[in-house]
C-alpha atoms as a PDB file:
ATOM      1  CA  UNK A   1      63.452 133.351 110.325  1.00  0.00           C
ATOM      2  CA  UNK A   2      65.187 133.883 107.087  1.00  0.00           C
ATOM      3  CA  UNK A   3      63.896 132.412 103.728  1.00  0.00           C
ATOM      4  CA  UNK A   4      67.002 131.712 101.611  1.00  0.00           C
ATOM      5  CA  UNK A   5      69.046 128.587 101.810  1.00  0.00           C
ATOM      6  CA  UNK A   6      72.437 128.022 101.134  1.00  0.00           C
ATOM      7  CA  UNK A   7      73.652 127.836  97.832  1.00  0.00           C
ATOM      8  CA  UNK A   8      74.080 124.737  95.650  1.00  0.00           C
ATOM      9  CA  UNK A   9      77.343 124.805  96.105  1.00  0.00           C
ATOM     10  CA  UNK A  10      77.190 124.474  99.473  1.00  0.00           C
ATOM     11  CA  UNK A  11      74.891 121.954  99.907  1.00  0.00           C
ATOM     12  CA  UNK A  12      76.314 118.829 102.256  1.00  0.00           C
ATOM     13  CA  UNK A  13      76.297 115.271 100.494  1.00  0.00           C
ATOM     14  CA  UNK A  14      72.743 113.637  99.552  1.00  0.00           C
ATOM     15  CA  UNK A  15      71.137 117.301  99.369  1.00  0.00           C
ATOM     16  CA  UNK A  16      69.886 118.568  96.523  1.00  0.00           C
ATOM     17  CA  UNK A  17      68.233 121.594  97.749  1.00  0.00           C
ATOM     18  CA  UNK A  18      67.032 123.118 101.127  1.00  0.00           C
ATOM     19  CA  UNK A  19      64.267 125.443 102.362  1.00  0.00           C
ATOM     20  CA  UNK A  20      63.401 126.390 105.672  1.00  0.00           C
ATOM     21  CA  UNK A  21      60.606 124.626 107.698  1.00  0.00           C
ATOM     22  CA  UNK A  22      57.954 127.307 108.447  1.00  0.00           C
ATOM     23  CA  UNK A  23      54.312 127.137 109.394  1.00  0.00           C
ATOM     24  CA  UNK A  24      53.465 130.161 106.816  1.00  0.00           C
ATOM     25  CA  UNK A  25      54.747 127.924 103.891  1.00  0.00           C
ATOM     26  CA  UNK A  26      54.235 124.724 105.347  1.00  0.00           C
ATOM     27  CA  UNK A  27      51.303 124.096 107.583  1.00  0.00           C
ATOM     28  CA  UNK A  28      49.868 121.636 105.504  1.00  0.00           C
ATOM     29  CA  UNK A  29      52.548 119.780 105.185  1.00  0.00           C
ATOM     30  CA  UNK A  30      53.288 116.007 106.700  1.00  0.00           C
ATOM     31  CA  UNK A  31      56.158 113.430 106.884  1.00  0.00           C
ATOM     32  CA  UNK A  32      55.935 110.506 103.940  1.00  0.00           C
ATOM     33  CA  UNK A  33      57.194 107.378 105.903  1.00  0.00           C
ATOM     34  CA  UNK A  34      59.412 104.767 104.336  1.00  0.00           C
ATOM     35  CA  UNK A  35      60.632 107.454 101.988  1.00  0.00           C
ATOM     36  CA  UNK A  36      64.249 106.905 100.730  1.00  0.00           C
ATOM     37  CA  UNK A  37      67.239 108.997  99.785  1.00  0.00           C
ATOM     38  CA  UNK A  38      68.167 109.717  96.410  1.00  0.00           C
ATOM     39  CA  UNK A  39      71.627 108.222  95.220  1.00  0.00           C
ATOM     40  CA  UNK A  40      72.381 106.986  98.714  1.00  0.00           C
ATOM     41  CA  UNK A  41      73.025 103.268  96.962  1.00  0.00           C
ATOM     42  CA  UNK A  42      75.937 105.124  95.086  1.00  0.00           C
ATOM     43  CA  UNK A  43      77.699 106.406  98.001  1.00  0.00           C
ATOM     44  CA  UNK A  44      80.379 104.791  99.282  1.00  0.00           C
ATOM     45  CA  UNK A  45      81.672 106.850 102.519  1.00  0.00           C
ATOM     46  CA  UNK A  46      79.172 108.545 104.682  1.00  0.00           C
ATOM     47  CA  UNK A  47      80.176 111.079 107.662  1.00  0.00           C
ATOM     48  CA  UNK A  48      79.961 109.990 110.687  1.00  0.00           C
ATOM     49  CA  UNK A  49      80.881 111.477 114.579  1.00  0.00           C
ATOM     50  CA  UNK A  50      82.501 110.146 117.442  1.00  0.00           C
ATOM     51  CA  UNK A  51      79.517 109.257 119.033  1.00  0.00           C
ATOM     52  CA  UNK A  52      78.815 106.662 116.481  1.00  0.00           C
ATOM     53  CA  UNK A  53      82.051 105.067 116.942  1.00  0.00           C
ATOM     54  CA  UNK A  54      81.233 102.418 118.784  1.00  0.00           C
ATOM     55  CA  UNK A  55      77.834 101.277 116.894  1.00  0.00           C
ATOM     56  CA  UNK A  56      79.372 102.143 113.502  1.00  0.00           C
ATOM     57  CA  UNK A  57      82.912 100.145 113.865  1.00  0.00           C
ATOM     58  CA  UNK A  58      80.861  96.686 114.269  1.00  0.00           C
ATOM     59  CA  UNK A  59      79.507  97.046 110.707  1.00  0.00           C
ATOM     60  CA  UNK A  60      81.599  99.393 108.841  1.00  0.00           C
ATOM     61  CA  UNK A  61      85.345 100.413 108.681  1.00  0.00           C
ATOM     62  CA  UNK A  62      86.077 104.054 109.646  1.00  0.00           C
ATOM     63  CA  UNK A  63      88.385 105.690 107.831  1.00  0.00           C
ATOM     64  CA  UNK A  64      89.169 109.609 107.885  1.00  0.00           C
ATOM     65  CA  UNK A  65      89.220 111.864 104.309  1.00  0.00           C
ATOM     66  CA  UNK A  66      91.511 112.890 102.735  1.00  0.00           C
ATOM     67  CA  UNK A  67      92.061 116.862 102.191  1.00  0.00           C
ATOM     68  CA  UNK A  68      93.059 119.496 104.677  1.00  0.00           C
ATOM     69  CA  UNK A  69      90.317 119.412 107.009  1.00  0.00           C
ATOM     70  CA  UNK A  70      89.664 115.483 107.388  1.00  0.00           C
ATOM     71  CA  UNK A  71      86.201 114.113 108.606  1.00  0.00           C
ATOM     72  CA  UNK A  72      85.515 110.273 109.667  1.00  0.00           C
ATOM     73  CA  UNK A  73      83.506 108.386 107.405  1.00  0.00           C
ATOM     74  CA  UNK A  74      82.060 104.927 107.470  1.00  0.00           C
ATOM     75  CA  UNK A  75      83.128 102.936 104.550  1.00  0.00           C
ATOM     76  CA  UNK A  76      79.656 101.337 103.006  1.00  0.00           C
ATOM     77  CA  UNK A  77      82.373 100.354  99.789  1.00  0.00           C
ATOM     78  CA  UNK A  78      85.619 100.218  98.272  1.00  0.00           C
ATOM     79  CA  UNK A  79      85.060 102.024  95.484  1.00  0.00           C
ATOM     80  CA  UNK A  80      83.387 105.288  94.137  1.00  0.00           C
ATOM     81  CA  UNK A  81      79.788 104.300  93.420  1.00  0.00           C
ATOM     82  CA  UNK A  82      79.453 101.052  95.190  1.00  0.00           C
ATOM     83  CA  UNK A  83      77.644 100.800  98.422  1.00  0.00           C
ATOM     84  CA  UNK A  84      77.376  97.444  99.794  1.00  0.00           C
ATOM     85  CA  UNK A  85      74.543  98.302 102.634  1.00  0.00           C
ATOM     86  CA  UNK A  86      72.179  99.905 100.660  1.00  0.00           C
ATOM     87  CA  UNK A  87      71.087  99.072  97.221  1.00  0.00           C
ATOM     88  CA  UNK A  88      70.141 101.140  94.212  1.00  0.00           C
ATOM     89  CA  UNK A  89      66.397 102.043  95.115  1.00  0.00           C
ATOM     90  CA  UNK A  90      67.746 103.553  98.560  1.00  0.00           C
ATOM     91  CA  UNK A  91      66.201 100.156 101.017  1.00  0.00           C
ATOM     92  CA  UNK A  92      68.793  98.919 103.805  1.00  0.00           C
ATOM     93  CA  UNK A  93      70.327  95.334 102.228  1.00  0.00           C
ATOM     94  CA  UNK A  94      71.216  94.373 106.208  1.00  0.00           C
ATOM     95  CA  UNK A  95      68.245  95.296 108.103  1.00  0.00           C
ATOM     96  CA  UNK A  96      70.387  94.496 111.518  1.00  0.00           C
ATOM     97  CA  UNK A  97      73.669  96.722 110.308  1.00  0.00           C
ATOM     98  CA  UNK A  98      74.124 100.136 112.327  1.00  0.00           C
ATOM     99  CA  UNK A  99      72.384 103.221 110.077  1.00  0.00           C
ATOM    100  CA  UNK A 100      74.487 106.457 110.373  1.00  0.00           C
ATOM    101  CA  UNK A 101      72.589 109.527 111.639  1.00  0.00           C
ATOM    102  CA  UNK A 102      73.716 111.638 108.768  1.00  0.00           C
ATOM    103  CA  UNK A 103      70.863 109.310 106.970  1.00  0.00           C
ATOM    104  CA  UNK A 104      68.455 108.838 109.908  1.00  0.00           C
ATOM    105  CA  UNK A 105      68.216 112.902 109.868  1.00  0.00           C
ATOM    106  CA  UNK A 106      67.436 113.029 106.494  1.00  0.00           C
ATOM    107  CA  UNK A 107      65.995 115.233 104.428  1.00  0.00           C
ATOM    108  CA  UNK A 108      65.867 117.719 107.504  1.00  0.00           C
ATOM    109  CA  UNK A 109      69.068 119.629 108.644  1.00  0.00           C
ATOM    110  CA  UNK A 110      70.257 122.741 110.346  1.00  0.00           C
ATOM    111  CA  UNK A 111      71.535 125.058 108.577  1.00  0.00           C
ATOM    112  CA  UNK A 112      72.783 128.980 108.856  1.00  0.00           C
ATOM    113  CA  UNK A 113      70.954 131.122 106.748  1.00  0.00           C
ATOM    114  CA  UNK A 114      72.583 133.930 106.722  1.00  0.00           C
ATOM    115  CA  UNK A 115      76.177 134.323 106.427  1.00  0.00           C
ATOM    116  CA  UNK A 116      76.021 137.324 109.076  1.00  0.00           C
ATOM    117  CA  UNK A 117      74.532 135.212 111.498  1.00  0.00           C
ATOM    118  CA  UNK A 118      75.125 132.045 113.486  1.00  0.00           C
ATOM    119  CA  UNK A 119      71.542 130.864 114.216  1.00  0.00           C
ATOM    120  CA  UNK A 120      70.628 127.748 112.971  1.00  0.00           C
ATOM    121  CA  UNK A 121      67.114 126.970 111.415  1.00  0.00           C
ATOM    122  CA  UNK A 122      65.353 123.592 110.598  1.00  0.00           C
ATOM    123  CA  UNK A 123      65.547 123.041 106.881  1.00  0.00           C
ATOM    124  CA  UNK A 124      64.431 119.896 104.844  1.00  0.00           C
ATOM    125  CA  UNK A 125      65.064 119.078 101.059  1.00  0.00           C
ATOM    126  CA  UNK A 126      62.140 119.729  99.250  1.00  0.00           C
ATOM    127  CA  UNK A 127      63.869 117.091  96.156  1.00  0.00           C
ATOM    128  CA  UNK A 128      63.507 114.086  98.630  1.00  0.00           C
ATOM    129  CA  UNK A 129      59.508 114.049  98.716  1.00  0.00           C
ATOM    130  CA  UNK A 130      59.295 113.251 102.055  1.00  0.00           C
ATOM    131  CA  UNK A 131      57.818 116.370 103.054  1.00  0.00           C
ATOM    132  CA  UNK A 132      54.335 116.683 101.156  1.00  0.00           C
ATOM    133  CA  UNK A 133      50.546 117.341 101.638  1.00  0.00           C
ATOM    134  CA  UNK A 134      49.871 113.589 101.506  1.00  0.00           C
ATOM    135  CA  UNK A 135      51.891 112.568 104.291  1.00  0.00           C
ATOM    136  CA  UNK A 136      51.213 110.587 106.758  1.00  0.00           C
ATOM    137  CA  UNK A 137      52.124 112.838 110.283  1.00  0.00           C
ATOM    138  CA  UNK A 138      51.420 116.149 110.416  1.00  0.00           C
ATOM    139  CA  UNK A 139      54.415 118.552 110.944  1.00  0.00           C
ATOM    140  CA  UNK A 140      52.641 121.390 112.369  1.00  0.00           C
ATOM    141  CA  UNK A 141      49.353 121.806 114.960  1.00  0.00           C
ATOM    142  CA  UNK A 142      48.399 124.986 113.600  1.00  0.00           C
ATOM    143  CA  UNK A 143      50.962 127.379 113.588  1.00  0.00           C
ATOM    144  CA  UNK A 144      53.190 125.415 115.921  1.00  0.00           C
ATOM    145  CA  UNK A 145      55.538 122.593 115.198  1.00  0.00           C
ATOM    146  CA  UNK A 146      53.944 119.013 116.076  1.00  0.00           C
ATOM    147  CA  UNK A 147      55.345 116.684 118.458  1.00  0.00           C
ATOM    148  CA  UNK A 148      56.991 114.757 115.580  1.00  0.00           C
ATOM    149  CA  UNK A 149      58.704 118.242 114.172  1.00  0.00           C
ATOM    150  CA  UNK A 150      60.095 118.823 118.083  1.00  0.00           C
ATOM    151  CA  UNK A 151      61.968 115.733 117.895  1.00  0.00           C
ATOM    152  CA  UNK A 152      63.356 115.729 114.196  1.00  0.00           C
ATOM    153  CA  UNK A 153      64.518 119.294 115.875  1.00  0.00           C
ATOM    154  CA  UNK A 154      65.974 117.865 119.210  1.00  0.00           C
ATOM    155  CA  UNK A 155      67.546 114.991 117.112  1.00  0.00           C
ATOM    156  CA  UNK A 156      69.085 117.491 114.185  1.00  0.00           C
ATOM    157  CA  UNK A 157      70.359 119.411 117.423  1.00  0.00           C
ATOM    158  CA  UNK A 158      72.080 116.363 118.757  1.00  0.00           C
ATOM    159  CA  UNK A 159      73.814 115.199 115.846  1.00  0.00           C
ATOM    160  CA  UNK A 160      75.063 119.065 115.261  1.00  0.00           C
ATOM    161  CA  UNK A 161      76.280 119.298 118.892  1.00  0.00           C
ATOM    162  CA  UNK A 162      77.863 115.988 117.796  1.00  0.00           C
ATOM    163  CA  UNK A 163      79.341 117.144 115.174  1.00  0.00           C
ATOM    164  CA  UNK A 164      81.073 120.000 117.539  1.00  0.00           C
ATOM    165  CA  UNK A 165      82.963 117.449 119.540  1.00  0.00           C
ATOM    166  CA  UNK A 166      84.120 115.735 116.394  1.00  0.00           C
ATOM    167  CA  UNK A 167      85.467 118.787 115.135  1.00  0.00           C
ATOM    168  CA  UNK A 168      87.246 119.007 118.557  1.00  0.00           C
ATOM    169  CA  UNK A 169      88.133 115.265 118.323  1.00  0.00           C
ATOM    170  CA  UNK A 170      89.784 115.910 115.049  1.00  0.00           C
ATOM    171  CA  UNK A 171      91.818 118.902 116.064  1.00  0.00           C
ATOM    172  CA  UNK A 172      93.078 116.886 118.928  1.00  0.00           C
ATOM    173  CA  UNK A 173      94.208 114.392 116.049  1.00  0.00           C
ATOM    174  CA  UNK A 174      95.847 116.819 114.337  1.00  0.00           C
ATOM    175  CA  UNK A 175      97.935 118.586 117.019  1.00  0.00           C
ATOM    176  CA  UNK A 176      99.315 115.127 117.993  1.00  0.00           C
ATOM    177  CA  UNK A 177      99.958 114.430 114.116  1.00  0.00           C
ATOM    178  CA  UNK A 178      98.368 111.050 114.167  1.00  0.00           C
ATOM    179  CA  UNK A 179      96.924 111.005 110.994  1.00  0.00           C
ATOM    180  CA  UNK A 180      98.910 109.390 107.678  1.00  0.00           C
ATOM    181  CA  UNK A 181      98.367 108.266 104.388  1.00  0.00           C
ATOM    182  CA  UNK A 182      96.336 104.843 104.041  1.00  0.00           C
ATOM    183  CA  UNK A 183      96.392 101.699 101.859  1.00  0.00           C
ATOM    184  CA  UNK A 184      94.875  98.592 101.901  1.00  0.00           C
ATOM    185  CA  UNK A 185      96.246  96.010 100.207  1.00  0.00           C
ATOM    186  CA  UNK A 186      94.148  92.646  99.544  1.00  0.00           C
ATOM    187  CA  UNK A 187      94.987  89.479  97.880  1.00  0.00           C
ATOM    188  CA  UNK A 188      92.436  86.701  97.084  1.00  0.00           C
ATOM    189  CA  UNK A 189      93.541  83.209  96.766  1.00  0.00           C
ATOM    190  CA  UNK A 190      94.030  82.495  93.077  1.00  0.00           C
ATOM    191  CA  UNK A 191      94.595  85.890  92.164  1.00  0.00           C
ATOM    192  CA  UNK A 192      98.483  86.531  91.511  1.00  0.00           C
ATOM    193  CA  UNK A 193      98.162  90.441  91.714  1.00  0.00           C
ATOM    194  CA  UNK A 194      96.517  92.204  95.291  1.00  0.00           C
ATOM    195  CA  UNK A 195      93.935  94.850  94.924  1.00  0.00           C
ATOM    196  CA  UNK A 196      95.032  98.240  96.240  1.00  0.00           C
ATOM    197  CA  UNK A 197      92.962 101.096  97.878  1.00  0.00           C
ATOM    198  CA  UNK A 198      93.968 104.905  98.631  1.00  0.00           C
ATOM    199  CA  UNK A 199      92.751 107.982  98.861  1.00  0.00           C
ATOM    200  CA  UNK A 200      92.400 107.880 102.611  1.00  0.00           C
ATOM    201  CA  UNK A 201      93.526 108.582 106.290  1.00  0.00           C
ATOM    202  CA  UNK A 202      94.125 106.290 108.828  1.00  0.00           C
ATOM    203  CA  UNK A 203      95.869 106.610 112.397  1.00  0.00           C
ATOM    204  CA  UNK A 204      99.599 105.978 112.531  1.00  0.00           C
ATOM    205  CA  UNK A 205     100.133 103.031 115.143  1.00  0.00           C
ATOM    206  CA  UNK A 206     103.357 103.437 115.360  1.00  0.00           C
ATOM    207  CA  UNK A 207     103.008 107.146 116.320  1.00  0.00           C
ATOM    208  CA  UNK A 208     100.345 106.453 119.042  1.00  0.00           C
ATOM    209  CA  UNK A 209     102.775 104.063 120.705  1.00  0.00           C
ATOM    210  CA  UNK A 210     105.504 106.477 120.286  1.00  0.00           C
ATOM    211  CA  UNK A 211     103.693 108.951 122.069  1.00  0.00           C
ATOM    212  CA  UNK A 212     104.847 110.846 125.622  1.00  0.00           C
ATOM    213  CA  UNK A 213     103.338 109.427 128.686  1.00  0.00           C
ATOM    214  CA  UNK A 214     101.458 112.108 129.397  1.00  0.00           C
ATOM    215  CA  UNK A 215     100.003 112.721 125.800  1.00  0.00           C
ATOM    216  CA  UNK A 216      98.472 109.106 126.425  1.00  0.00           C
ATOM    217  CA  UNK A 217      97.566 109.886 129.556  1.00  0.00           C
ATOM    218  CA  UNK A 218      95.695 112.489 128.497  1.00  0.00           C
ATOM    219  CA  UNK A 219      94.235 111.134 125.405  1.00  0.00           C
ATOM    220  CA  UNK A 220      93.068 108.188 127.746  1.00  0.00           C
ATOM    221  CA  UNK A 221      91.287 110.576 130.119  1.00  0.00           C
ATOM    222  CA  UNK A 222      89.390 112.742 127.690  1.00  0.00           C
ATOM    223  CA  UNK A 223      87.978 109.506 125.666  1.00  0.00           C
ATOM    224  CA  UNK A 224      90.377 110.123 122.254  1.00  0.00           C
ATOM    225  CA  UNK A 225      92.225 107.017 123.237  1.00  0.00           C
ATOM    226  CA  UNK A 226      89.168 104.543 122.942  1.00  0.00           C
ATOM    227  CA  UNK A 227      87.998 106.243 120.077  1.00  0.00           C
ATOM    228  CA  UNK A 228      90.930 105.592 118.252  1.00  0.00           C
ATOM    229  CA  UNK A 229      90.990 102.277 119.374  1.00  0.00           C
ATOM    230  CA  UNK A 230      87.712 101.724 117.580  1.00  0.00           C
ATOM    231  CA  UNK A 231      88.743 103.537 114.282  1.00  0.00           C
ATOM    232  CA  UNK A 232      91.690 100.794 114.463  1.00  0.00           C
ATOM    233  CA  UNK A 233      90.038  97.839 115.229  1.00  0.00           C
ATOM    234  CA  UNK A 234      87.341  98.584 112.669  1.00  0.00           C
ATOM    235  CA  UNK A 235      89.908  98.582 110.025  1.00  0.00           C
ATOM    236  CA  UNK A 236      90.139  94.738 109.982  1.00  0.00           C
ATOM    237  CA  UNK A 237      86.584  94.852 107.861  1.00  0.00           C
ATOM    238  CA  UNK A 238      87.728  96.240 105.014  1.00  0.00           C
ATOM    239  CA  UNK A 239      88.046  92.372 104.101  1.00  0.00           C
ATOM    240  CA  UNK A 240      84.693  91.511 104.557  1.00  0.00           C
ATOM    241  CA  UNK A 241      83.622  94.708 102.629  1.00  0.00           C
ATOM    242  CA  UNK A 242      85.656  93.223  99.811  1.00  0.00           C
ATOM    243  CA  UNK A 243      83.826  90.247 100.091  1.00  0.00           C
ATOM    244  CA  UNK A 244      80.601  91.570 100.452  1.00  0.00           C
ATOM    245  CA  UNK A 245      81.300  92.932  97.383  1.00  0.00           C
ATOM    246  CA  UNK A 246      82.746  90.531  95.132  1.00  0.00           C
ATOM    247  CA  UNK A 247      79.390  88.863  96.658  1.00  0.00           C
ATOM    248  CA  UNK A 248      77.024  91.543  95.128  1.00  0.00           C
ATOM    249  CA  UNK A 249      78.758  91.184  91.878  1.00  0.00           C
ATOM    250  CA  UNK A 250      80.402  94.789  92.605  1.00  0.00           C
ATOM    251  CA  UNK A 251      84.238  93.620  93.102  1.00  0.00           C
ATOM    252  CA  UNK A 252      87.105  93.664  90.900  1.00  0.00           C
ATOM    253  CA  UNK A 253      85.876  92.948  86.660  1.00  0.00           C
ATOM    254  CA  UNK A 254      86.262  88.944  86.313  1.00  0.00           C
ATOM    255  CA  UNK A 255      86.458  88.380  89.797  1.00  0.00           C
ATOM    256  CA  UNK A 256      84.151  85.606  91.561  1.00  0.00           C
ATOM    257  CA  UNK A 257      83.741  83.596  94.853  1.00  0.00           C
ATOM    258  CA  UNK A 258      82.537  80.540  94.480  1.00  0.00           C
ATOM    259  CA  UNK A 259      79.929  80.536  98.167  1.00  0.00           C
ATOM    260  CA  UNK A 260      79.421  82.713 100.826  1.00  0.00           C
ATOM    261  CA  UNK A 261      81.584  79.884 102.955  1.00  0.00           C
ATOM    262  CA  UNK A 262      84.577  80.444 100.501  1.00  0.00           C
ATOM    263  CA  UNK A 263      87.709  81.530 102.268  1.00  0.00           C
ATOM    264  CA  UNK A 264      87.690  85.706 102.696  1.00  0.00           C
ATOM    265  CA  UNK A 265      90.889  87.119 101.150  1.00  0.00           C
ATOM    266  CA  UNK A 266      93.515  88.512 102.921  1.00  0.00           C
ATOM    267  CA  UNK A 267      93.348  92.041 103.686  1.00  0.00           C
ATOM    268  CA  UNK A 268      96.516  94.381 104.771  1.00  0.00           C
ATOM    269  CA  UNK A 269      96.369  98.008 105.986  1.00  0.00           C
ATOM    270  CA  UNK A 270      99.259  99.996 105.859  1.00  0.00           C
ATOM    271  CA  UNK A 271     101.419 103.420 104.947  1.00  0.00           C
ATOM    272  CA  UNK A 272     101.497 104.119 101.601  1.00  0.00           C
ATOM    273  CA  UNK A 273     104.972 105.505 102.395  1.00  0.00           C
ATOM    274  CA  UNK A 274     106.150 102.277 103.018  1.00  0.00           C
ATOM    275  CA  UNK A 275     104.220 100.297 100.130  1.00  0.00           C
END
């Protein structure tokens, strides 16, 4: 196994550092439970696959990046900074809301070591403090990985394997050009200008009912079509989110809502080429 990590400056969001798991360095060591993630409360978009769709659309809106190679994300809040599910120290606020796996693998990843080589080896980041002599589960038995280190391992595979057919899913995307420019556009009563949001993707509706019969067709038989159909449907929550929060005392400067009861704003989701 190799010893070096990834640069900084290729570290993924939420990681600070990484270093391989090994029994030579790390025999001693056990998992801290009810550890949490440094700065997650100040993220506001984490990545999520396709196979989280489903769960994820019933709590969060997914949206898509912006950039060249865009990845789904579930919006947590509408602005940089703000995250409306998790607070400041890092502890769930809605104990029942969906938890992305990008956090639930946390701090262990896979990750190539070596740029000449595409194996993939368990690494953890040693900043979290999860990983420590005072633990509470033992990661190794000896010089082999414990029961518990097997299944971080299985579920790290998972979520990478995952991640391939999201890649896929997104490439499918972007051969049928489905993706455009977003903007949400939401006016509370009382309020005589709307709040605007950009810097995100969204799929054109018009495109995907423009499309040849046996595009849909296909995109219906390989799964892409229901998929989409989530990513659509979950859009209509970027109201609540703006509730939530104006709730939490994180909306707009000056702006209030007199109860939870109090009539959500309208919300509107469109082009930005047409705004």
């Amino acid at each position: 196994m190799a010893t070096q990590p990834p640069g900084a400056a290729a570290l993924p969001l939420l990681y600070r550092g990484l270093e391989p798991l090994n029994s030579g360095q790390h025999s001693n060591m056990k998992l801290k439970r009810g550890q949490t993630i440094p700065g997650v409360g100040q993220v506001h978009a984490i990545p999520i696959t396709i196979d989280e769709f489903i769960h994820a659309q019933r709590n969060y809106p997914i949206i898509f990046s912006a950039g060249d190679t865009p990845v789904p994300l579930a919006l947590m809040g509408l602005n940089e900074d703000v995250n409306t599910f998790i607070d400041s120290e890092g502890m769930p606020i809605d104990q029942n809301a969906y938890m992305p796996a990008y956090l639930r693998r946390y701090p262990f990843m896979l990750a190539k070591l070596r740029p000449d080589s595409d194996e993939l080896s368990l690494c953890f980041d040693p900043t979290a403090g999860s990983v420590a002599e005072d633990g509470e589960e033992a990661l190794f038995d000896g010089d082999q990985p414990s029961e518990l280190t097997r299944n971080i391992l299985a579920f790290c595979e998972q979520f990478e394997t995952a991640g391939q057919r999201t890649h896929a899913f997104m490439e499918e995307v972007a051969k049928l050009d489905l993706l455009m420019e977003g903007e949400v556009s939401i006016q509370p009563d009382g309020v005589e200008q709307p709040f605007l949001y950009r810097g995100f993707r969204m799929i054109d509706e018009e495109k995907l009912r423009n499309l040849r019969g046996d595009e849909l067709r296909k995109i219906n038989q390989n799964g892409v079509l229901s998929l989409l159909m989530a990513h659509l449907f979950s859009l209509g929550l970027i109201r609540d989110l703006f509730f939530r929060q104006v709730q939490q005392g994180k909306g707009p400067q000056g702006l209030t809502l007199p109860t939870a009861n109090a009539a959500a704003p309208e919300a509107k989701v469109e082009d930005d080429a047409k705004a």
